[in-house]
C-alpha atoms as a PDB file:
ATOM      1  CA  UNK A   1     107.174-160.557 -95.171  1.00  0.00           C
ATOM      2  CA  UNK A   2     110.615-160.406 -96.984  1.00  0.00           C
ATOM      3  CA  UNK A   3     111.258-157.838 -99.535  1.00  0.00           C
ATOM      4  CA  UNK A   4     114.337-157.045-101.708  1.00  0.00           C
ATOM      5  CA  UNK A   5     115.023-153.863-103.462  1.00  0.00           C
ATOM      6  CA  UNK A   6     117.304-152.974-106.002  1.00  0.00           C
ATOM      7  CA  UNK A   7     118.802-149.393-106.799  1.00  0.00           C
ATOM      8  CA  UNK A   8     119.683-148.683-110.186  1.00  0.00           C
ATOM      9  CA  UNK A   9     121.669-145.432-109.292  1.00  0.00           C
ATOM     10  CA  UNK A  10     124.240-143.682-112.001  1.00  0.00           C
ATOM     11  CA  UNK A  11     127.471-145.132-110.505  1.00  0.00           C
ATOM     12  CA  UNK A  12     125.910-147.922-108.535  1.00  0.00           C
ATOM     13  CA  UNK A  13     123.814-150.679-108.715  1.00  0.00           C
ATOM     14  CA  UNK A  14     122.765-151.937-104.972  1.00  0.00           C
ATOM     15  CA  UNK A  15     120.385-155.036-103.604  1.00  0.00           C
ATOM     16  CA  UNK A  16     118.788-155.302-100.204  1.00  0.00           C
ATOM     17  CA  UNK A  17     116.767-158.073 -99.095  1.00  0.00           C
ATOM     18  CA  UNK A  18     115.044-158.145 -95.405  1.00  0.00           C
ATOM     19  CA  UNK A  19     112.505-159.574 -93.399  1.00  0.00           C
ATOM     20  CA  UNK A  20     109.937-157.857 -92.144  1.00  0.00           C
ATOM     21  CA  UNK A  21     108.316-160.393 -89.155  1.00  0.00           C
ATOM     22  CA  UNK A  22     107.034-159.868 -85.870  1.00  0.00           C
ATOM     23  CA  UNK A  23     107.477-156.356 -85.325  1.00  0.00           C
ATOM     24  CA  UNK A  24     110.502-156.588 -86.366  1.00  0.00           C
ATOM     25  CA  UNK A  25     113.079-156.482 -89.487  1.00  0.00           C
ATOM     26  CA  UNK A  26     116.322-158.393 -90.097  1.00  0.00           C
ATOM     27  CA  UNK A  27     118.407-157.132 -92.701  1.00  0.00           C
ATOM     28  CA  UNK A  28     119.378-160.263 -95.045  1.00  0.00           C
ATOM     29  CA  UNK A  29     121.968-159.832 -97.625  1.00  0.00           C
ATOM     30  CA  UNK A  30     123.014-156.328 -99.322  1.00  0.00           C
ATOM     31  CA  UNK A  31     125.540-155.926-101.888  1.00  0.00           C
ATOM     32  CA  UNK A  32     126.766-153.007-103.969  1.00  0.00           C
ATOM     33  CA  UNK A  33     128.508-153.058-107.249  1.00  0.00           C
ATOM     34  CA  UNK A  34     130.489-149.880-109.425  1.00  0.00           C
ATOM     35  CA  UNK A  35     128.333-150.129-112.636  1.00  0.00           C
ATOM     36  CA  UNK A  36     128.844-146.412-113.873  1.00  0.00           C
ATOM     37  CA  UNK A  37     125.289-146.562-115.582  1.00  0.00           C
ATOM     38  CA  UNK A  38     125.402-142.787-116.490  1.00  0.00           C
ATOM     39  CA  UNK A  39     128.693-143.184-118.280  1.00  0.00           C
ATOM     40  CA  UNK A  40     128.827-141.267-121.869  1.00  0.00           C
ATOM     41  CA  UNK A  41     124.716-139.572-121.146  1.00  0.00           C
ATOM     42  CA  UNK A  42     126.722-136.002-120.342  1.00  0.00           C
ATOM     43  CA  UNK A  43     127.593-136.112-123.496  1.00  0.00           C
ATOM     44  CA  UNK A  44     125.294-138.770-125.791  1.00  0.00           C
ATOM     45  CA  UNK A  45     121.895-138.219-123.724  1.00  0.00           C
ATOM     46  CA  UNK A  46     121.785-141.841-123.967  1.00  0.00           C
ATOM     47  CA  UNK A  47     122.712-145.258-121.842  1.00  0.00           C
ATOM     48  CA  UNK A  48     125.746-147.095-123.793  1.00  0.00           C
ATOM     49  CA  UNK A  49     125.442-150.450-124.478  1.00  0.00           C
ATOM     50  CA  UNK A  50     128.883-151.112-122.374  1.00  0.00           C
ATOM     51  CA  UNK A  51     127.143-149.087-118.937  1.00  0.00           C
ATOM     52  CA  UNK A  52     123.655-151.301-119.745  1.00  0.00           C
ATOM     53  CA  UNK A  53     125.939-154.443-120.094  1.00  0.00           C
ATOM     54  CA  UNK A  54     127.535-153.647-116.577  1.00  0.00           C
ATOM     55  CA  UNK A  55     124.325-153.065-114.932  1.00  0.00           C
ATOM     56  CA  UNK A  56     123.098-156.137-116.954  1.00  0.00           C
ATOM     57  CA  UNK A  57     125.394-158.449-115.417  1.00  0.00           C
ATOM     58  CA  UNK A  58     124.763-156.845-112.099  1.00  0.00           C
ATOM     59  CA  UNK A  59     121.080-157.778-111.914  1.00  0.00           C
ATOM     60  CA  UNK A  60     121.708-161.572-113.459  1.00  0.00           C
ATOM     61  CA  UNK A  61     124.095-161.876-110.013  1.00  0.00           C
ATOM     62  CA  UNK A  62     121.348-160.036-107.900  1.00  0.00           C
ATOM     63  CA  UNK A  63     118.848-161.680-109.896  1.00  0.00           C
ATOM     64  CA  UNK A  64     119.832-165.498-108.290  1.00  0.00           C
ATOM     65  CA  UNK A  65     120.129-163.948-105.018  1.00  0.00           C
ATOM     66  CA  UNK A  66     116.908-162.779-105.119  1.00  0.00           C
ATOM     67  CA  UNK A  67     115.863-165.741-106.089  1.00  0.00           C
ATOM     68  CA  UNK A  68     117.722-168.015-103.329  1.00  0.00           C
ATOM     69  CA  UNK A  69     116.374-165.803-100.417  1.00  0.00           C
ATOM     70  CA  UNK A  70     112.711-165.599-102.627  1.00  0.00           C
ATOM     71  CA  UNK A  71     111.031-162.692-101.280  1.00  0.00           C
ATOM     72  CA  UNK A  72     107.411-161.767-101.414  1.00  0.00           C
ATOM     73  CA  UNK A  73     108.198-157.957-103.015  1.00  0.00           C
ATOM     74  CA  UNK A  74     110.784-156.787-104.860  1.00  0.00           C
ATOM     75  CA  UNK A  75     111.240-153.506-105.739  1.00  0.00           C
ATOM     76  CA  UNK A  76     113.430-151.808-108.283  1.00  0.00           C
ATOM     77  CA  UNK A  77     114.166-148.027-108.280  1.00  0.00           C
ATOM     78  CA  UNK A  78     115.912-146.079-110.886  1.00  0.00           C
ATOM     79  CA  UNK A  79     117.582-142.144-110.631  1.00  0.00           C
ATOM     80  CA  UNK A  80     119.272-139.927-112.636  1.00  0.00           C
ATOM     81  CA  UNK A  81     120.820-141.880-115.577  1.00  0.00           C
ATOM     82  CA  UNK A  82     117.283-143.591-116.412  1.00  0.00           C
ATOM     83  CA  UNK A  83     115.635-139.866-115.772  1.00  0.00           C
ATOM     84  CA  UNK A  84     117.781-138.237-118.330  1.00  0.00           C
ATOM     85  CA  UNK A  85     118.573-140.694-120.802  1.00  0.00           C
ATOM     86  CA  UNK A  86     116.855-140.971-124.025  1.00  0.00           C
ATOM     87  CA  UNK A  87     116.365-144.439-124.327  1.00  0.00           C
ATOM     88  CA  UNK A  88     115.552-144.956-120.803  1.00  0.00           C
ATOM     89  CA  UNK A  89     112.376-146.630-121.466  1.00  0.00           C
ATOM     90  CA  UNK A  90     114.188-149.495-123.156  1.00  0.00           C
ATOM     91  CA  UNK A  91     116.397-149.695-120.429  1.00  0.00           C
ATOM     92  CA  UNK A  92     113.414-149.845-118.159  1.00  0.00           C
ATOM     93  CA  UNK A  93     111.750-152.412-120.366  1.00  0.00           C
ATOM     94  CA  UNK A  94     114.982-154.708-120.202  1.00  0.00           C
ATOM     95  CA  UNK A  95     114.524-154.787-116.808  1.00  0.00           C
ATOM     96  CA  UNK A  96     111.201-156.045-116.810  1.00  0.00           C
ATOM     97  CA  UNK A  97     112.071-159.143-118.753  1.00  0.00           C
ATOM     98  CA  UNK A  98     115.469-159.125-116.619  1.00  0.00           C
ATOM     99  CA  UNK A  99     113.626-159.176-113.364  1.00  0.00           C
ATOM    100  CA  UNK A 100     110.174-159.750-113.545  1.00  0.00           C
ATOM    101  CA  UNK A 101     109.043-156.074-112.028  1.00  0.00           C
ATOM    102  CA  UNK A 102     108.616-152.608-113.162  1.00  0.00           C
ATOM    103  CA  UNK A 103     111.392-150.075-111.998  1.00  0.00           C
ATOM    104  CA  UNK A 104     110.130-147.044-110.453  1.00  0.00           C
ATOM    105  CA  UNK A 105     111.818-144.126-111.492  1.00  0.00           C
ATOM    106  CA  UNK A 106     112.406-141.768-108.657  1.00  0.00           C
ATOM    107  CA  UNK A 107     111.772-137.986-110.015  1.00  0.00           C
ATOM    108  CA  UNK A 108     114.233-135.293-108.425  1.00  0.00           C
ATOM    109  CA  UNK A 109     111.929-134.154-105.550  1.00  0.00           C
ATOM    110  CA  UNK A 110     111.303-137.796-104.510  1.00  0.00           C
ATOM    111  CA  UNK A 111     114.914-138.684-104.553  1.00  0.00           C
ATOM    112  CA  UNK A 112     115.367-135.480-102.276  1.00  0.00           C
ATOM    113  CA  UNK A 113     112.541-136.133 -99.579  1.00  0.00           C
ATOM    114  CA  UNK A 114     113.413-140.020 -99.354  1.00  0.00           C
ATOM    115  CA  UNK A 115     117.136-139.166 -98.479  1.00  0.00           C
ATOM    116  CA  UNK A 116     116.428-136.927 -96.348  1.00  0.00           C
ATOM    117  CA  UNK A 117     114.093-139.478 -94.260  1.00  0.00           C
ATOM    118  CA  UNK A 118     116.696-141.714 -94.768  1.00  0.00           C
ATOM    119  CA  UNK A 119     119.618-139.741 -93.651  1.00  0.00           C
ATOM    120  CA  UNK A 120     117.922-137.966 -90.697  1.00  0.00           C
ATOM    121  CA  UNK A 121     116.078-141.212 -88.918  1.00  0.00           C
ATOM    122  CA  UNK A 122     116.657-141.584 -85.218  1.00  0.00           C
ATOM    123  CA  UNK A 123     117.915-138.147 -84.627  1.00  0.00           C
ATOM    124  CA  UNK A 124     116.787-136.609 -81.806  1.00  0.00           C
ATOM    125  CA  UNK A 125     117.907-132.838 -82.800  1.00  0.00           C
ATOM    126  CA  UNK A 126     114.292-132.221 -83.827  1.00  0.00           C
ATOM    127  CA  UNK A 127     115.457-128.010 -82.988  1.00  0.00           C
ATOM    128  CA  UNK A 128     118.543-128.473 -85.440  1.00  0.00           C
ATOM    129  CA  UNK A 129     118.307-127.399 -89.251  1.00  0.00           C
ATOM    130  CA  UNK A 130     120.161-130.386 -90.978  1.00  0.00           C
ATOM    131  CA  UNK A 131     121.752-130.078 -94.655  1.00  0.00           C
ATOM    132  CA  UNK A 132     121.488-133.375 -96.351  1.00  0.00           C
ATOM    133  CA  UNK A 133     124.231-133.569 -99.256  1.00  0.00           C
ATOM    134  CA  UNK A 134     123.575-137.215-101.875  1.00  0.00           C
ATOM    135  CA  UNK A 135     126.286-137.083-104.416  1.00  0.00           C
ATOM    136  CA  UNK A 136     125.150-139.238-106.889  1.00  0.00           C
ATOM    137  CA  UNK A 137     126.722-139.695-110.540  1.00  0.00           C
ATOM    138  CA  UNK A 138     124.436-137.548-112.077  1.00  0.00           C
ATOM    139  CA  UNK A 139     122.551-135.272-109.910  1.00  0.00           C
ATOM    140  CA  UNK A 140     123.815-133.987-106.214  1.00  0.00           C
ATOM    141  CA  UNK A 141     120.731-133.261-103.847  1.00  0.00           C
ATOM    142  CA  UNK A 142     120.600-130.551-101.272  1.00  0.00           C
ATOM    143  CA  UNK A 143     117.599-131.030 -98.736  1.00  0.00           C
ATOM    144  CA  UNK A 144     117.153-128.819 -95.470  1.00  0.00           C
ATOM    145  CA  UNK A 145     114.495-129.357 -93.219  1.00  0.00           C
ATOM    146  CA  UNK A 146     114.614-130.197 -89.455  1.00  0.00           C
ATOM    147  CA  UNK A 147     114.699-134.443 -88.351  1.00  0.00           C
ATOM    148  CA  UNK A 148     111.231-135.826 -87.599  1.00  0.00           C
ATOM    149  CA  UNK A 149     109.917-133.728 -90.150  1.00  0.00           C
ATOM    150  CA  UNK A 150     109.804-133.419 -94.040  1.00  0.00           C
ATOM    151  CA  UNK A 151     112.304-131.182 -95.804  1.00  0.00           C
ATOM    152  CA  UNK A 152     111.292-127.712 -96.246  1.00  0.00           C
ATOM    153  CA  UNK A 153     113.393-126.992 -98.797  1.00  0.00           C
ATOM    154  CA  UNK A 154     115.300-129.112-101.588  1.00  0.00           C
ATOM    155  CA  UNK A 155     117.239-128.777-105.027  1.00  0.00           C
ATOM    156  CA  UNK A 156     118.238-131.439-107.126  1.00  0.00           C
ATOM    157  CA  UNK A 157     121.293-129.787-108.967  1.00  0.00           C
ATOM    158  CA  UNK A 158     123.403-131.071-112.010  1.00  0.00           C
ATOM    159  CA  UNK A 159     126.354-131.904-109.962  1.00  0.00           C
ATOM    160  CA  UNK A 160     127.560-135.647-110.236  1.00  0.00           C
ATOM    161  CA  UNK A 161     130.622-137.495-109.856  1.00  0.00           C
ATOM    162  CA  UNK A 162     130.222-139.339-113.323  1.00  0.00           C
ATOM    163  CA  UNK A 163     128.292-136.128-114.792  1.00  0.00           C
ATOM    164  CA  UNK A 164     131.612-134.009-113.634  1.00  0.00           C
ATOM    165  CA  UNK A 165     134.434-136.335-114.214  1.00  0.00           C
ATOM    166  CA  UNK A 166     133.478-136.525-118.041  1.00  0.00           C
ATOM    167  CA  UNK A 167     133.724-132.860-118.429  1.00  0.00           C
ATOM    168  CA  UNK A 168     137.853-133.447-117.924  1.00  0.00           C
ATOM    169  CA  UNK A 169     137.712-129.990-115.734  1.00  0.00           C
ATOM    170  CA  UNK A 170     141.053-129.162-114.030  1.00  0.00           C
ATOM    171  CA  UNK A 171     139.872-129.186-110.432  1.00  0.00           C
ATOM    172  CA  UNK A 172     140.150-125.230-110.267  1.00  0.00           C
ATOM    173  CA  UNK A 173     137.444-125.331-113.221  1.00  0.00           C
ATOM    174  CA  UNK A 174     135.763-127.903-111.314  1.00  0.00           C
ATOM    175  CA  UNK A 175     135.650-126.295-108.057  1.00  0.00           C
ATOM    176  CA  UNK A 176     134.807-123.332-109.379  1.00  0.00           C
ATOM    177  CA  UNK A 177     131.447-124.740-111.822  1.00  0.00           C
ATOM    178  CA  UNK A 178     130.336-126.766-108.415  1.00  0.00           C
ATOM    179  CA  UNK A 179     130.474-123.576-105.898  1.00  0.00           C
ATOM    180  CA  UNK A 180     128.443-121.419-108.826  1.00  0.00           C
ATOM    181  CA  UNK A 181     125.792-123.740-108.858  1.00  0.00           C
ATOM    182  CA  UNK A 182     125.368-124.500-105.021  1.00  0.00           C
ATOM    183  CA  UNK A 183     125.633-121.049-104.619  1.00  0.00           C
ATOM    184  CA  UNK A 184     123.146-120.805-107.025  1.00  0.00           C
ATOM    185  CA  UNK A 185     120.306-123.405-105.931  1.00  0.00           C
ATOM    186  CA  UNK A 186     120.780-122.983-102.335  1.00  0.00           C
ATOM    187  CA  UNK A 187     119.752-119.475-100.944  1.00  0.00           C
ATOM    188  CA  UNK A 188     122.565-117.788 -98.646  1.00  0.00           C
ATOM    189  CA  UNK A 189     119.716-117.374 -95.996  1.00  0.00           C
ATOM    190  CA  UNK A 190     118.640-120.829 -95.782  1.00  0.00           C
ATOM    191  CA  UNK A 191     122.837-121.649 -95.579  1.00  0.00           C
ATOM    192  CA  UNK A 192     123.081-119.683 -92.596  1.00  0.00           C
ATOM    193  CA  UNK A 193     120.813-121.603 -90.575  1.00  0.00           C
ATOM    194  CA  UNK A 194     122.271-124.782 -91.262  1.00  0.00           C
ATOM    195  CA  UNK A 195     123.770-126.453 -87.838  1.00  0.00           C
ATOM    196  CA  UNK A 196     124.065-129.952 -88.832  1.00  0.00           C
ATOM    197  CA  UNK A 197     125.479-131.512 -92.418  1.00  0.00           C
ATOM    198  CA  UNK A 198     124.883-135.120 -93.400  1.00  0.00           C
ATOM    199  CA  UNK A 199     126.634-136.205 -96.510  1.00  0.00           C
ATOM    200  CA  UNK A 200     125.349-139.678 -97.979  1.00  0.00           C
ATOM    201  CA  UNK A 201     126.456-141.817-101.113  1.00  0.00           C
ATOM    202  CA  UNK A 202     129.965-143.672-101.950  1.00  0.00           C
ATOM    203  CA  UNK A 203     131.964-140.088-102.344  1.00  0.00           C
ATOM    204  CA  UNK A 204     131.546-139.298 -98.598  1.00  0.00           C
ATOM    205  CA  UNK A 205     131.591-142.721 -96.959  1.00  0.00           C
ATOM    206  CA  UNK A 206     134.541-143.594 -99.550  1.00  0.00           C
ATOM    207  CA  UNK A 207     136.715-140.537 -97.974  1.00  0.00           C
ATOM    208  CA  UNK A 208     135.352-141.578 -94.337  1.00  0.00           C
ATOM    209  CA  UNK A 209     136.587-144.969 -95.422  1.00  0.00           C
ATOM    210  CA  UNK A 210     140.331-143.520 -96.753  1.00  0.00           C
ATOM    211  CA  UNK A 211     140.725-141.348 -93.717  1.00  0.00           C
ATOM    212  CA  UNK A 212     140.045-144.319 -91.368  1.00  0.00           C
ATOM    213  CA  UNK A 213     142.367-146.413 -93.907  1.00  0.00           C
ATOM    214  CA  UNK A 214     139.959-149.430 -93.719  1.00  0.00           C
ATOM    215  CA  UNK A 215     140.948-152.481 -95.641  1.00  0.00           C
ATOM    216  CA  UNK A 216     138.297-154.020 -95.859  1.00  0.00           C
ATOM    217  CA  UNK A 217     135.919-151.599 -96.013  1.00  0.00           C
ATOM    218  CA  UNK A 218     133.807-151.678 -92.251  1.00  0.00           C
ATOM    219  CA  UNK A 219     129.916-150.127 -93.030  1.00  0.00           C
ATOM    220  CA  UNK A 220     129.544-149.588 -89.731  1.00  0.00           C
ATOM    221  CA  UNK A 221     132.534-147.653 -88.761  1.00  0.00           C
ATOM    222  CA  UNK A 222     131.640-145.660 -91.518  1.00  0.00           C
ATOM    223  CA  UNK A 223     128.074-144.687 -90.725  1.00  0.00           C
ATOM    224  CA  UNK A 224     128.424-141.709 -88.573  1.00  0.00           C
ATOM    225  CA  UNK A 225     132.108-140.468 -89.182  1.00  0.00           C
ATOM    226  CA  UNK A 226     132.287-137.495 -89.015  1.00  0.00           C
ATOM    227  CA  UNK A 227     134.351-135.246 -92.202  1.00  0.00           C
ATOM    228  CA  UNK A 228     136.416-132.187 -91.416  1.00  0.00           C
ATOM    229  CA  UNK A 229     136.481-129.711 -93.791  1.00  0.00           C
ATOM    230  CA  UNK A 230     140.307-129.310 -93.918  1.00  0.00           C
ATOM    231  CA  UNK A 231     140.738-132.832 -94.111  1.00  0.00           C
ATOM    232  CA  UNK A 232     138.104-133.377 -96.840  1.00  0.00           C
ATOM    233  CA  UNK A 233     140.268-130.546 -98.700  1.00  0.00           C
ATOM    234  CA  UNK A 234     143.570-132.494 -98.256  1.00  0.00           C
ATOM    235  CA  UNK A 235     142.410-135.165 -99.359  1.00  0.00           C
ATOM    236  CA  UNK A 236     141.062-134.049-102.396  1.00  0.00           C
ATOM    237  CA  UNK A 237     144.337-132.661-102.996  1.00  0.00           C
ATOM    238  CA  UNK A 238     145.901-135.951-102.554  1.00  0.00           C
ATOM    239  CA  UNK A 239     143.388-137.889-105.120  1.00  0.00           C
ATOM    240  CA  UNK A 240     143.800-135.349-107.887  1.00  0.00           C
ATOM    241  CA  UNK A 241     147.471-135.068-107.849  1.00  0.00           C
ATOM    242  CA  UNK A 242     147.512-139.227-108.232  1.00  0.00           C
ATOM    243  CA  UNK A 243     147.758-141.224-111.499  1.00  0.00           C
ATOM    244  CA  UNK A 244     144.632-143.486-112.086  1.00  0.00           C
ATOM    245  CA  UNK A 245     146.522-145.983-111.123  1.00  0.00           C
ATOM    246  CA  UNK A 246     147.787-145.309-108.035  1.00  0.00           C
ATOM    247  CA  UNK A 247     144.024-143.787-107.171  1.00  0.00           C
ATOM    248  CA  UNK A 248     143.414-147.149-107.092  1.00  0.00           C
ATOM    249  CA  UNK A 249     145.542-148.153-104.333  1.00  0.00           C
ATOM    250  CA  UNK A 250     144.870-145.841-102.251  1.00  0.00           C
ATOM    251  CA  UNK A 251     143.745-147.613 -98.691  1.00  0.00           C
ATOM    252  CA  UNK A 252     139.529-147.040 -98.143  1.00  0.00           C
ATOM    253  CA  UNK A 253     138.846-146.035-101.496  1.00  0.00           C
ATOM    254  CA  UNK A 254     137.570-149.312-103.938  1.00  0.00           C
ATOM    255  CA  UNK A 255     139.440-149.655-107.180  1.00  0.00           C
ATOM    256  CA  UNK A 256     136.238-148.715-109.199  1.00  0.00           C
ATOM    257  CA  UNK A 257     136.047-146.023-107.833  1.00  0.00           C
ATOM    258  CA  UNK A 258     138.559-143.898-108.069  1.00  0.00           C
ATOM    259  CA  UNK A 259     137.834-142.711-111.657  1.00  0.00           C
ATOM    260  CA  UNK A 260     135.180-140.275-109.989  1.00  0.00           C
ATOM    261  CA  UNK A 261     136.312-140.272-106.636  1.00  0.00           C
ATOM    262  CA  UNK A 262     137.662-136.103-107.813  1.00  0.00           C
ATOM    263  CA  UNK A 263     134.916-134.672-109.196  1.00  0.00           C
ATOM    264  CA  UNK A 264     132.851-136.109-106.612  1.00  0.00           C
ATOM    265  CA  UNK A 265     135.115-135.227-103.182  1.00  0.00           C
ATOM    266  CA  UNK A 266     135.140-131.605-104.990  1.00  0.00           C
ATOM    267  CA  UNK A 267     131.414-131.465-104.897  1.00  0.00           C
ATOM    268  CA  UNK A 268     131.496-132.600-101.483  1.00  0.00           C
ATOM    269  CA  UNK A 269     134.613-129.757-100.221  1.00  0.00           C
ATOM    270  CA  UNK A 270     132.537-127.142-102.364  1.00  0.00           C
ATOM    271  CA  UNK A 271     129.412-127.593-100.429  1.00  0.00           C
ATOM    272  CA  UNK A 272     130.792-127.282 -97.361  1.00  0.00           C
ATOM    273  CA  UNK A 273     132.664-124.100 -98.091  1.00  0.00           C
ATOM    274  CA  UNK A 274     129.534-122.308 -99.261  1.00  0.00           C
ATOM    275  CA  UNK A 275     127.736-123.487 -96.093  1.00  0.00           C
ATOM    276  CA  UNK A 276     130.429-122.508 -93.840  1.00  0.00           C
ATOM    277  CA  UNK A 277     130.620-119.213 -95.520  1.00  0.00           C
ATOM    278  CA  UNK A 278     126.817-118.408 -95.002  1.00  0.00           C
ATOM    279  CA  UNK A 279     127.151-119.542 -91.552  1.00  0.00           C
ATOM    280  CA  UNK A 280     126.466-117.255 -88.836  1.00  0.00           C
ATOM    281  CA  UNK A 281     129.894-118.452 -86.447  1.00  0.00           C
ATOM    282  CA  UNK A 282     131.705-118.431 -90.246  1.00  0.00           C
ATOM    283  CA  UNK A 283     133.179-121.975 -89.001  1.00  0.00           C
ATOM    284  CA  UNK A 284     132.860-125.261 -90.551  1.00  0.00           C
ATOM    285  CA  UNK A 285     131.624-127.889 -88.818  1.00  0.00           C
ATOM    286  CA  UNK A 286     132.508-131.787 -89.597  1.00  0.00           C
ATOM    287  CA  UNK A 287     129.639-133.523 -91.965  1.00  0.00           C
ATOM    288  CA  UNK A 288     128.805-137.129 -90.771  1.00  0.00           C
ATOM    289  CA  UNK A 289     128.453-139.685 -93.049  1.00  0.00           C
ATOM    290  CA  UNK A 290     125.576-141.585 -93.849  1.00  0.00           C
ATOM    291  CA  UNK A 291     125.231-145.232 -95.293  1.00  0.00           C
ATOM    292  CA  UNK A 292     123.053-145.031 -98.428  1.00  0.00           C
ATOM    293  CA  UNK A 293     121.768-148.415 -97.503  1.00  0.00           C
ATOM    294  CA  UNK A 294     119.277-146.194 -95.019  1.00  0.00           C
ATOM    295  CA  UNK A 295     117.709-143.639 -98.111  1.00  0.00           C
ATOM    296  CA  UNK A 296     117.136-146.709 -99.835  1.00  0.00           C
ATOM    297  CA  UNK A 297     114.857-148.281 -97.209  1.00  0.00           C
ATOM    298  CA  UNK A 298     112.789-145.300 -97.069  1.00  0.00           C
ATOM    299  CA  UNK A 299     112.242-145.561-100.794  1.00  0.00           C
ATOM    300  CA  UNK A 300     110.904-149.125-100.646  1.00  0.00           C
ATOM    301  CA  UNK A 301     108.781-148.043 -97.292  1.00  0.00           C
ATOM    302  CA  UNK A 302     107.365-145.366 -99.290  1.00  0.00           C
ATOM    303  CA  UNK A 303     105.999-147.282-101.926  1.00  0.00           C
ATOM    304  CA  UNK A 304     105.629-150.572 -99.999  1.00  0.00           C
ATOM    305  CA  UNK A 305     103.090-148.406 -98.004  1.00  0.00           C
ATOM    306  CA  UNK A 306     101.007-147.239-100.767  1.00  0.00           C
ATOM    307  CA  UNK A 307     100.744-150.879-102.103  1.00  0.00           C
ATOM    308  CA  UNK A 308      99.289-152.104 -98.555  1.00  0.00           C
ATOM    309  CA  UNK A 309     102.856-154.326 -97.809  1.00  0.00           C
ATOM    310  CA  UNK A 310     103.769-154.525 -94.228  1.00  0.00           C
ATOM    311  CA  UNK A 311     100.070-156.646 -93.233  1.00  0.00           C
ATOM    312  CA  UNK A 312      98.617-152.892 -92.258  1.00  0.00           C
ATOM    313  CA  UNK A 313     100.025-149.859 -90.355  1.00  0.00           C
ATOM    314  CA  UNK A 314     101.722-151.963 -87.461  1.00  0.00           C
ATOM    315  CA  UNK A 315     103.814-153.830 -89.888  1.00  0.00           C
ATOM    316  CA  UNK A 316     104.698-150.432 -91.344  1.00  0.00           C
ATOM    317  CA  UNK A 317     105.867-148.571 -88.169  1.00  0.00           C
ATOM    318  CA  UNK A 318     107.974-151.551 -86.719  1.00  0.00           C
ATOM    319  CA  UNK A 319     109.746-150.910 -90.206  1.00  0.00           C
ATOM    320  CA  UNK A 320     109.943-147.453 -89.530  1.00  0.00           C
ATOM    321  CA  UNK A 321     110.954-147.751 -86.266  1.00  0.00           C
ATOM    322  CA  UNK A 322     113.891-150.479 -87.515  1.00  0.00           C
ATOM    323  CA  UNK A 323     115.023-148.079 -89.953  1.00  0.00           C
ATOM    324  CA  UNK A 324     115.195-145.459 -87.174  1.00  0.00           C
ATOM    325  CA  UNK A 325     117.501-147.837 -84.630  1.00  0.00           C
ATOM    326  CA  UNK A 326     119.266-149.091 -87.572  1.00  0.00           C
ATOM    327  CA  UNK A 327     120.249-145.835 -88.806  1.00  0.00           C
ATOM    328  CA  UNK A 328     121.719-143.957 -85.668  1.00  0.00           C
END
């Protein structure tokens, strides 16, 4: 069976299109592009016509893809933006007519399981308590909960790269809002058990991608790179003290995103200095990065499963089991 799912996230707009044959799945095509979807709901509460244009013209490229590679399911998934924006149901409704299929929009718990799935497949620390960080452009999620297993504890927080960079916060101010409301979400307790942090979206894997200077960008040297804390920190320091302009040049970091490459790296630093912290050896440990490609495959699993896909449970665990091997 091939699917194709598309991710209608607040900064991003992603396709993936597999097969799913044999007991076994080959990844087909998967593309991201820098739409910015949430842009201007901080402070409208509603999707401008510019961000639904972007996203627009996204899906008409994705759309003849899809169409090319002709898959028997497609589905589309929707976050943050779409959750909190007023006329989200339009949007929603455009993209029916746009590509043929309802959008499911994930609520803030789902979001938080299905990343953690995602970021935690084919670990074998099944002992370890694992922080999963996914800085997205409107909402950050913090899930903790041991690999193998569901999270046992999560918080969807309004902490976002796009959310954040609107606010035009000095990074002191910025800093300071995004440790008050970790601080706030997460208990201290649950911080101190923490021994293993995986960070996941375009913030981490775009400073993985600047530290390793990679030009082109290289998915797979990303995935599983680890962050230092003290290097996350200096480079935060270098992004904020550049012009836009110059953001954009930076080597490993895309041009599009370096408008809310800040606000999200300080989201990232500020998490892991209230971990580290709460930790019981007060050190910081290096987060590893995670592709997002993998939090996205548990989404369409989850509901791919519910709507009988796969030809019946053994279709469904050699997809399981792919996104495990895939994902170390």
């Amino acid at each position: 069976m091939r699917v194709a799912v598309v991710d209608l996230g607040t900064n991003s707009t992603r396709l993936l299109v597999a097969d799913v044959r044999d007991g076994s799945v080959f990844e087909l095509e998967r593309r991201t592009r820098v739409t910015r979807l949430g842009e201007g709901v901080e402070a409208t509460g509603r999707l401008s016509d510019a961000a639904v244009g972007r996203v627009h013209a996204a899906l008409a490229a994705y759309r003849r893809r899809i169409r090319r590679h002709a898959p028997e399911r497609i589905l589309a998934l929707a976050t943050s933006a779409v959750r909190d924006a007023a006329n989200g149901e339009r949007f929603l409704r455009d993209l029916h007519e746009l590509l043929g299929v309802d959008a499911r929009v994930l609520s803030g718990e789902e979001e938080a399981r299905l990343t953690f799935l995602g970021a935690t497949a084919g670990r074998d620390d099944h002992d370890s308590e694992v922080m999963v960080i996914d800085i997205g452009g409107g909402s950050t999620e913090c899930v903790v909960g041991r690999p193998g297993e569901g999270p046992r504890f999560h918080s969807s927080t309004p902490l976002g790269s796009v959310r954040h960079t609107e606010r035009n916060l000095e990074l002191d101010a910025l800093s300071l809002d995004v440790r008050r409301i970790i601080e706030a979400e997460v208990p201290a307790e649950l911080r101190r058990e923490v021994t293993t942090g995986i960070a996941v979206a375009g913030t981490p894997t775009s400073l993985a991608a600047i530290e390793l200077e990679l030009d082109p960008y290289d998915a797979e040297r990303v995935h599983g790179h680890a962050l230092a804390l003290g290097s996350c920190r200096r480079m935060l320091e270098r992004l904020a003290s550049l012009p836009l302009d110059e953001r954009g040049r930076v080597t490993g970091l895309h041009p599009d995103r370096a408008p809310t490459i800040v606000a999200g790296a300080a989201v990232l630093v500020c998490a892991m200095e209230a971990f580290a912290r709460s930790a019981r050896s007060r050190s910081a440990r290096p987060i590893c990065c995670t592709e997002p490609r993998w939090t996205l495959w548990y989404s369409a699993l989850s509901h791919f499963l519910h709507s009988g896909a796969f030809g019946g449970p053994a279709g469904a665990l050699s997809f399981v089991r792919w996104v495990g091997r895939a994902a170390r």
